[in-house]
Protein backbone atom coordinates (compact mmCIF):
# COMPACT_ATOMS: atom_id res chain seq x y z
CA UNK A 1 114.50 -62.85 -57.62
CA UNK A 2 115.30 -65.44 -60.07
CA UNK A 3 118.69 -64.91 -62.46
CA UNK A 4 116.39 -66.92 -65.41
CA UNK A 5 112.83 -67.74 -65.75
CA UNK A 6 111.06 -70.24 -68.03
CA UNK A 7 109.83 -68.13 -71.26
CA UNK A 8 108.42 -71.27 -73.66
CA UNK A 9 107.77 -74.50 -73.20
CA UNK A 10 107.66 -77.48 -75.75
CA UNK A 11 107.17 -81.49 -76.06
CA UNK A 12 109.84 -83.22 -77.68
CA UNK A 13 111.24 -87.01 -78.10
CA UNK A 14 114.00 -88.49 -76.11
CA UNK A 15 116.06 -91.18 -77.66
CA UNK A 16 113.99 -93.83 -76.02
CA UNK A 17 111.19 -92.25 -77.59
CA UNK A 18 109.56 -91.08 -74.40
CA UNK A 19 108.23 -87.78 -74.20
CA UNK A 20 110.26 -84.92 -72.01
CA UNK A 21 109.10 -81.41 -71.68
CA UNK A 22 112.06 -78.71 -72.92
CA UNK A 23 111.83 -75.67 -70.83
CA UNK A 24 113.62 -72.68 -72.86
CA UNK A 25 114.85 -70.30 -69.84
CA UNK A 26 115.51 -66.58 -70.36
CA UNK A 27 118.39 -65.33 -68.58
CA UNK A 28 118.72 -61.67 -66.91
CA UNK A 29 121.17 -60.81 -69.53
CA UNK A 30 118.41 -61.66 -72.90
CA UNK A 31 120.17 -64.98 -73.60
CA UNK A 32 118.22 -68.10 -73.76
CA UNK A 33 118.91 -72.35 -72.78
CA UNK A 34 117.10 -75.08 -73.29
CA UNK A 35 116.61 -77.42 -70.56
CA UNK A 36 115.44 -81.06 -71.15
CA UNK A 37 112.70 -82.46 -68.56
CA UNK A 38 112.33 -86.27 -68.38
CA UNK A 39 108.74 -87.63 -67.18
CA UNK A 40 109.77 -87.67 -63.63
CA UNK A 41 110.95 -83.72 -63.62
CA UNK A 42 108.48 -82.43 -65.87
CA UNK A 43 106.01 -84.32 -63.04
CA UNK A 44 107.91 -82.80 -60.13
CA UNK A 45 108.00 -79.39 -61.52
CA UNK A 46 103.96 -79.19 -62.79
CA UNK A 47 103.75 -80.53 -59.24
CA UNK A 48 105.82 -78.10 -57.24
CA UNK A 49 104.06 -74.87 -59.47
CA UNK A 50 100.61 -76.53 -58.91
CA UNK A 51 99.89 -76.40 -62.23
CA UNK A 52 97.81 -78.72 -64.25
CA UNK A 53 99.12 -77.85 -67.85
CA UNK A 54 102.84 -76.90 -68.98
CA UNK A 55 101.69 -73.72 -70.15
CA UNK A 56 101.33 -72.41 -66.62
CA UNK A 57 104.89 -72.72 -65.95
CA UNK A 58 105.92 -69.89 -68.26
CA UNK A 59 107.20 -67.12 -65.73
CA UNK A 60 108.38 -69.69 -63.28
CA UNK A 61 111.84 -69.38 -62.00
CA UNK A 62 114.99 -71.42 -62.59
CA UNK A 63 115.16 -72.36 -58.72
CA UNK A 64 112.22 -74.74 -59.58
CA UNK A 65 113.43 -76.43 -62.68
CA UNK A 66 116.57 -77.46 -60.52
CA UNK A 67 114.84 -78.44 -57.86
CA UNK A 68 112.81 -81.01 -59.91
CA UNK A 69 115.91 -82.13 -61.87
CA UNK A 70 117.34 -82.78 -58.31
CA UNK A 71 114.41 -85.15 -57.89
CA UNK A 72 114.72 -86.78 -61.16
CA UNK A 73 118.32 -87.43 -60.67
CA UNK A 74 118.18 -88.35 -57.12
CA UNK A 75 115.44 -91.32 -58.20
CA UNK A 76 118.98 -93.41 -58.64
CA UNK A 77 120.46 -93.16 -54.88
């Protein structure tokens, strides 16, 4: 089971002024983070859920947030 889970999800503006999905996670212990998505991991991870809007990654696990950032960040290799 996953240590933190995505509990809200909003649109916000990057300094380039692109768009990037912030995933708010909720950790086993109550405490929250905010994660910042750019267009390629917010792409991989409505992708990897199968989902077709961001609202239908509320409940999904932390595992899948890193594995799209790993995507994003591997783009440069």
């Amino acid at each position: 089971m996953s240590v933190a889970a995505i509990s809200a999800i909003r649109v916000a503006a990057a300094h380039d002024g692109e768009a990037e999905l912030v995933v708010t996670l909720r950790h086993g212990n109550g405490s929250t983070s905010d994660v910042m998505l750019d267009h390629i991991a917010a792409s991989e991870l409505l992708k990897s859920c199968e989902a077709t809007h961001p609202d239908e990654l509320l409940g999904v696990g932390f595992e899948k947030v890193r594995d799209a950032l790993l995507v994003s960040s591997n783009r440069y290799q």
